[in-house]
Structure formats: structure tokens, C-alpha cells
C-alpha atoms as a PDB file:
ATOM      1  CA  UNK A   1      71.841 185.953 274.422  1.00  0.00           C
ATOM      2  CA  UNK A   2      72.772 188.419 277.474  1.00  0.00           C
ATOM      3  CA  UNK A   3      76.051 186.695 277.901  1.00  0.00           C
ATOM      4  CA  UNK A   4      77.050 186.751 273.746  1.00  0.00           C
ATOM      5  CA  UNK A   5      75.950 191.198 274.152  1.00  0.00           C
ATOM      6  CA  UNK A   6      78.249 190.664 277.242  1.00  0.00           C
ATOM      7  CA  UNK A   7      81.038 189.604 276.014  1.00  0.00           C
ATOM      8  CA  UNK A   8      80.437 191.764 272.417  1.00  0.00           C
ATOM      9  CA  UNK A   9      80.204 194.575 274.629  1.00  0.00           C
ATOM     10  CA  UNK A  10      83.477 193.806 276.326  1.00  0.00           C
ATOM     11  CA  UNK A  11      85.857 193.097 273.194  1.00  0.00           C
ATOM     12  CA  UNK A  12      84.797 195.837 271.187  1.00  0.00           C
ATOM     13  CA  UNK A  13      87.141 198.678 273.081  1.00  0.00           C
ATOM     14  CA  UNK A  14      89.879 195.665 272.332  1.00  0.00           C
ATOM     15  CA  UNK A  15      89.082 195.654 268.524  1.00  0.00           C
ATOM     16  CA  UNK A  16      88.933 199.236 268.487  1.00  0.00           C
ATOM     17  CA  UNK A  17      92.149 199.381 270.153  1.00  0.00           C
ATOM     18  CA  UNK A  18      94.280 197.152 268.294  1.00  0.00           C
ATOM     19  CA  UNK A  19      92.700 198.951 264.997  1.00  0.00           C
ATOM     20  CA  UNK A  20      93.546 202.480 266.216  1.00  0.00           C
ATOM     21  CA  UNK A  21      97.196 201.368 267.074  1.00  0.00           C
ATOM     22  CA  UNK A  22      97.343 200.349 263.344  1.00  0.00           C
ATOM     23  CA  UNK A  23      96.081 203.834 262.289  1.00  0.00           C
ATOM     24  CA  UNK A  24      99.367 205.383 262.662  1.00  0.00           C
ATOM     25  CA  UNK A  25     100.844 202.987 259.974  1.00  0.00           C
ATOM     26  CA  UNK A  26      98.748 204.915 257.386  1.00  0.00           C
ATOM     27  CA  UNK A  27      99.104 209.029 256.288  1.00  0.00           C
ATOM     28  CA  UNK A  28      96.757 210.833 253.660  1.00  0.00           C
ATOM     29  CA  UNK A  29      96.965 213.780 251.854  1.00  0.00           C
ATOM     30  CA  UNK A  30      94.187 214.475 249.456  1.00  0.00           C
ATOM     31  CA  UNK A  31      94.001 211.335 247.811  1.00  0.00           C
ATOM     32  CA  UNK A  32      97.880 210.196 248.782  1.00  0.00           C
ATOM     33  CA  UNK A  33      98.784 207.720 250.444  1.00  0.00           C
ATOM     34  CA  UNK A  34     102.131 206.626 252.967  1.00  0.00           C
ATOM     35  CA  UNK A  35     101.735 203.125 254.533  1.00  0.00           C
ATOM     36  CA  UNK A  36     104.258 201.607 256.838  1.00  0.00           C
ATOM     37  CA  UNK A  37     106.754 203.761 256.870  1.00  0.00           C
ATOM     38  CA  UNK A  38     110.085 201.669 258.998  1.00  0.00           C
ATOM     39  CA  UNK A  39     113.647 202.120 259.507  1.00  0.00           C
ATOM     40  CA  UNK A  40     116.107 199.730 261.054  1.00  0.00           C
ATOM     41  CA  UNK A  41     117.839 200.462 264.472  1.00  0.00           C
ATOM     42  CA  UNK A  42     121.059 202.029 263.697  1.00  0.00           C
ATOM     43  CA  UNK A  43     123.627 203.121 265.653  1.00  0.00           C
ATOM     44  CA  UNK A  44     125.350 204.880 262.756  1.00  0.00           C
ATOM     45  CA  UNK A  45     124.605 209.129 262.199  1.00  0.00           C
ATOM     46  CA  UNK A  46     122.465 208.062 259.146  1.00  0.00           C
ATOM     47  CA  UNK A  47     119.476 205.928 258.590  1.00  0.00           C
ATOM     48  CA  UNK A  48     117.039 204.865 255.426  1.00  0.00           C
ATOM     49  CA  UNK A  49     113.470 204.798 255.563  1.00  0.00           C
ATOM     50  CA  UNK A  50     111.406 202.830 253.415  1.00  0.00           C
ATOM     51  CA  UNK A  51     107.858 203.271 252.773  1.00  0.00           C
ATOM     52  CA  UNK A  52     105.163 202.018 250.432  1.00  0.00           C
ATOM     53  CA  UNK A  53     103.318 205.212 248.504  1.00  0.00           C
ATOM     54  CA  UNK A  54     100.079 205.231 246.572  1.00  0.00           C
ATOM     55  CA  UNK A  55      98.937 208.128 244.282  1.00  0.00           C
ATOM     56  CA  UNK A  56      94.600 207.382 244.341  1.00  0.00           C
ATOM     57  CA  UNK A  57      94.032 211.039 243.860  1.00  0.00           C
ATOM     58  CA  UNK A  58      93.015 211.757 240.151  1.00  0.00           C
ATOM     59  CA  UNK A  59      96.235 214.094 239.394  1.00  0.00           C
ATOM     60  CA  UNK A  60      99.704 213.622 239.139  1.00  0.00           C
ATOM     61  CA  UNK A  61     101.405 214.447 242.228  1.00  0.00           C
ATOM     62  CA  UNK A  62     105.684 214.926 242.558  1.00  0.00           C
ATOM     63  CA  UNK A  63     107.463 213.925 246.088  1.00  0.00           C
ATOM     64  CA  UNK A  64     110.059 216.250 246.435  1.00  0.00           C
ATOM     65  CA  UNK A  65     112.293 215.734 249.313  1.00  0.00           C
ATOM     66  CA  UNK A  66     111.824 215.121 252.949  1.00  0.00           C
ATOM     67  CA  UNK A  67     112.100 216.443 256.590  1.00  0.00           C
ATOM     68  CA  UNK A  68     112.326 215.469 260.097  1.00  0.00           C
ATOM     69  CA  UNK A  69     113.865 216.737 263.396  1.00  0.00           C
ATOM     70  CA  UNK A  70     115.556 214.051 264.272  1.00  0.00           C
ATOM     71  CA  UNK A  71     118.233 214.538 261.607  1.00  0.00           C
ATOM     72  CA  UNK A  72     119.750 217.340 259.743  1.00  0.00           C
ATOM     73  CA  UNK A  73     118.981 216.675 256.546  1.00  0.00           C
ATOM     74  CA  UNK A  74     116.596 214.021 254.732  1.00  0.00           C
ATOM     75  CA  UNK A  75     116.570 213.357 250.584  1.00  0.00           C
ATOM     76  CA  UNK A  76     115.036 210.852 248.216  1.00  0.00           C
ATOM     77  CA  UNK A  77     118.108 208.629 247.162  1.00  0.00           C
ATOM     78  CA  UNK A  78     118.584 205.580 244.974  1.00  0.00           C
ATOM     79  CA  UNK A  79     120.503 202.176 245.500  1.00  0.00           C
ATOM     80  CA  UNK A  80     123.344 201.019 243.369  1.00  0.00           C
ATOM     81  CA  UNK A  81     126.264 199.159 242.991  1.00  0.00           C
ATOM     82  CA  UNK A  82     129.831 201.238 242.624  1.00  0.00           C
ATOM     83  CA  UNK A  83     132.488 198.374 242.231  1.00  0.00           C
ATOM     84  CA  UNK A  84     130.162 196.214 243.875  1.00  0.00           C
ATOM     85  CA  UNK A  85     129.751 197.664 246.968  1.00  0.00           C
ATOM     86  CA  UNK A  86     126.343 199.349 247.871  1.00  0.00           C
ATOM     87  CA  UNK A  87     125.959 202.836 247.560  1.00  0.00           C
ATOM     88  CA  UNK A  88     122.980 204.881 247.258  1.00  0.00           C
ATOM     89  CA  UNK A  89     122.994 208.389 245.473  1.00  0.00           C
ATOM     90  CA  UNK A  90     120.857 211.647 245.714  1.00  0.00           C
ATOM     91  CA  UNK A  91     117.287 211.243 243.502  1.00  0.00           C
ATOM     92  CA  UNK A  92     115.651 214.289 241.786  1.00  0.00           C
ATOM     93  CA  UNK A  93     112.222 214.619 242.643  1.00  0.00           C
ATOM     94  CA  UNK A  94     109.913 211.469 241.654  1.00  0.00           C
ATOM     95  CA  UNK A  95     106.719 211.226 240.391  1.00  0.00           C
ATOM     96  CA  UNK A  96     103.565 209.218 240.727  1.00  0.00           C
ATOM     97  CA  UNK A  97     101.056 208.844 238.155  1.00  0.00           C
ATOM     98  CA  UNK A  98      97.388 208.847 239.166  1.00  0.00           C
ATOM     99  CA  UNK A  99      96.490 205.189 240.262  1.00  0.00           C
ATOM    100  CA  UNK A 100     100.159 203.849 240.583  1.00  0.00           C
ATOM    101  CA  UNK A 101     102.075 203.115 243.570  1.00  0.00           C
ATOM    102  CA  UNK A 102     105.913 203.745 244.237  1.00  0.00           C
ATOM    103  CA  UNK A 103     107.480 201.542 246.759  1.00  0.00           C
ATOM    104  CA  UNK A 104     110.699 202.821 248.853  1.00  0.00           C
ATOM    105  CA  UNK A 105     112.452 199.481 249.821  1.00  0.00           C
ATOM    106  CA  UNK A 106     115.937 198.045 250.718  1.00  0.00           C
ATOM    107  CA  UNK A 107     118.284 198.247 247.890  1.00  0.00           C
ATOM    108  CA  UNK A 108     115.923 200.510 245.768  1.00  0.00           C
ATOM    109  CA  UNK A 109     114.543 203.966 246.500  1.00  0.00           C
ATOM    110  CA  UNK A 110     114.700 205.552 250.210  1.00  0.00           C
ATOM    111  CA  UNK A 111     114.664 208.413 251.861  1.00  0.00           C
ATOM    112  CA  UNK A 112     118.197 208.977 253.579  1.00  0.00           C
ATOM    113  CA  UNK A 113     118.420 210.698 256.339  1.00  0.00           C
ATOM    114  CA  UNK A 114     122.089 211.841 257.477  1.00  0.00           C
ATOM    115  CA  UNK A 115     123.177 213.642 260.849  1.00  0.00           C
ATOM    116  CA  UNK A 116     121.046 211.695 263.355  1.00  0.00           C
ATOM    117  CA  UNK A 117     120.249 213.708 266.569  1.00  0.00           C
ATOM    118  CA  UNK A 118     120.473 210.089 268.502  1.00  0.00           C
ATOM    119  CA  UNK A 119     120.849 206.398 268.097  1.00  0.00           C
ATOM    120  CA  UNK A 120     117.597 204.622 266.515  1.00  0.00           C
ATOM    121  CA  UNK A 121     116.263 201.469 268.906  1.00  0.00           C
ATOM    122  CA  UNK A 122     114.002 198.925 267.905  1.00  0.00           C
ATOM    123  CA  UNK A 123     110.643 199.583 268.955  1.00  0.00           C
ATOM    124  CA  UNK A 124     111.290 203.319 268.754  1.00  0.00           C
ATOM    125  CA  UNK A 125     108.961 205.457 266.543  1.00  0.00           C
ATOM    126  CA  UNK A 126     109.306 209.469 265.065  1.00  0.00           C
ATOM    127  CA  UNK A 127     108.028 211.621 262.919  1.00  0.00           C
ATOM    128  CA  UNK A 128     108.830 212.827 259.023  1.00  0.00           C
ATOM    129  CA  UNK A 129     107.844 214.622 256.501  1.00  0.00           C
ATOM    130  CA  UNK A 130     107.571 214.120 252.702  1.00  0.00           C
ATOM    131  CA  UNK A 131     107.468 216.953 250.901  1.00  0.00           C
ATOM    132  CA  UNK A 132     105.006 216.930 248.144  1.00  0.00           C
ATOM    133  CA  UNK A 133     103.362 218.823 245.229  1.00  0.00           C
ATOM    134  CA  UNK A 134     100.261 219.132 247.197  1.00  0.00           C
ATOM    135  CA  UNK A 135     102.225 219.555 250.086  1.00  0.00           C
ATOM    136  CA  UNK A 136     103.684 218.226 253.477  1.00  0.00           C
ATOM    137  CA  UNK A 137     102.180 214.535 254.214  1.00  0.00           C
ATOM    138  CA  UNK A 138     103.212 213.429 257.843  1.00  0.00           C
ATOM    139  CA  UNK A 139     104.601 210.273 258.057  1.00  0.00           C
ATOM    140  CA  UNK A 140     104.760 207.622 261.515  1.00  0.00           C
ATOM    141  CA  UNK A 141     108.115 205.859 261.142  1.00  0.00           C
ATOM    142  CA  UNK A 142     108.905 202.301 263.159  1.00  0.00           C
ATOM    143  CA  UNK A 143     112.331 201.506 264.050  1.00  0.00           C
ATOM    144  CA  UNK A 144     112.301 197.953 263.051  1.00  0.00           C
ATOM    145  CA  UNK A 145     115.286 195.449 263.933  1.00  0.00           C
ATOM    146  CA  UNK A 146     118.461 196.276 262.858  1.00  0.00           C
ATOM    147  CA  UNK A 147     118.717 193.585 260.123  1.00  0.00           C
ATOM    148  CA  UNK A 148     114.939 193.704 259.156  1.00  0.00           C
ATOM    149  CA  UNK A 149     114.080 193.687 255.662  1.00  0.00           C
ATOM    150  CA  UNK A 150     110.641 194.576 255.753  1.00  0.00           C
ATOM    151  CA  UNK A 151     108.181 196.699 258.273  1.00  0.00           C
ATOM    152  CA  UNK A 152     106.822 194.451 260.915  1.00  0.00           C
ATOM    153  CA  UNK A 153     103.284 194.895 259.681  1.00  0.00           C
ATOM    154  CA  UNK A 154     104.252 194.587 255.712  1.00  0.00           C
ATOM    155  CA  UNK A 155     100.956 192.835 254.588  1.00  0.00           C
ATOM    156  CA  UNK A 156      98.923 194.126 256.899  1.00  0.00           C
ATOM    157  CA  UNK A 157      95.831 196.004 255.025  1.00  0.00           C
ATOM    158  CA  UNK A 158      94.654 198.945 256.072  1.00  0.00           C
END
């Protein structure tokens, strides 16, 4: 029995460890919440982040735009086809009913971010901003591969 308390004893800090390293994959803001937000590695002087949302506080809250000092500017924008190539095109700001979820993925919604202060590398990580009705919610972003289509942790519950 001293040898199972032991070895308990010994792998907690480990558990605890690998679960605070996922902590960063999650924001809140009163009842809001931003998991996984990713990029891909980009070489380019623009980027889009992705990021899954969910709106559990009881009011409906409005995201608004976005921020971060790694680029000089940052805005919600929307995929689409213009004579079939891919374009994406400035969003006004979205809402998210109480209890409903908005998902910012490839070839759908993103946040673009234009004038890039540096090259994005895999494994890299920053900081952004959304800009919300109840106010600024601080997001973790992963720079993922550079052809990733999901966040390296998509499925991961937090």
C-alpha cells in the first residue's frame, strides 16, 4: 500500500502538469468562452486564426473585432469564393445567442490579421484579443503547421 501512495504521490505533479499546460487552450469572460485558438505558420505579412467560441453566459453577447501586437490590424472576416478563387472579406460584428456556440474555422469565419511584425513558426504561441460586448477576452494562440486544418488539440475537452 506504501508503494501504490508512492508512486500516487509521484505522478500527481505530472497530471497536474500536463493539465495546466492545457489551461492555456481555454479563455473566460463572464460566462464566455475561447477554446483552442491556432493559426498556421506563415511566412506571408498576414495570418487567420481560428477558434471555437461558446456563449454559456445567460445574455446575448456581440464579438466585435480583435487585437494583438504582433500585427497591425486584426478583424472578423468571412470566406468565399470570387471566380473561384478563395477570398475572405471584412465581417460586421457577430453575435452569439445565449447557449450557442460560433466556430471560426478554415474556409468559414476568422479573424484576419494583416501586417505581421514577424514570420509565424510552428510551435510558436502569442497573444490576442477579441473584443467583446462585455469586453476584452484574452486569447492563447498556437502556431500550428503550415498546412494544418485543425488545432493540434481539436477534441481535446477541457
Amino acid at each position: 500500500m506504501r508503494h501504490l501512495l508512492l508512486v500516487a504521490a509521484l505522478l500527481a505533479p505530472a497530471l497536474v502538469s500536463a493539465e495546466e499546460r492545457h489551461d492555456h487552450h481555454l479563455s473566460e469572460l463572464q460566462g464566455v468562452r475561447a477554446l483552442h485558438a491556432w493559426t498556421r505558420a506563415t511566412g506571408a505579412d498576414k495570418a487567420l486564426v481560428f477558434v471555437e467560441l461558446e456563449n454559456d453566459s445567460p445574455r446575448r453577447i456581440v464579438i466585435e473585432g480583435a487585437g494583438t501586437d504582433i500585427a497591425k490590424s486584426a478583424g472578423l472576416v468571412g470566406f468565399q469564393l470570387v471566380d473561384g478563387e478563395p477570398s475572405y472579406s471584412a465581417l460586421p460584428p457577430l453575435p452569439i445567442e445565449p447557449g450557442r456556440e460560433m466556430h471560426l474555422d478554415p474556409n468559414g469565419m476568422a479573424i484576419l490579421l494583416t501586417g505581421l511584425t514577424h514570420e509565424l513558426t510552428e510551435g510558436e504561441e502569442f497573444d490576442l484579443h477579441l473584443e467583446t460586448s462585455l469586453g476584452e477576452l484574452e486569447l492563447h494562440v498556437a502556431v500550428e503547421a503550415a498546412n494544418a486544418s485543425q488545432h493540434s488539440h481539436a477534441g481535446h475537452s477541457h
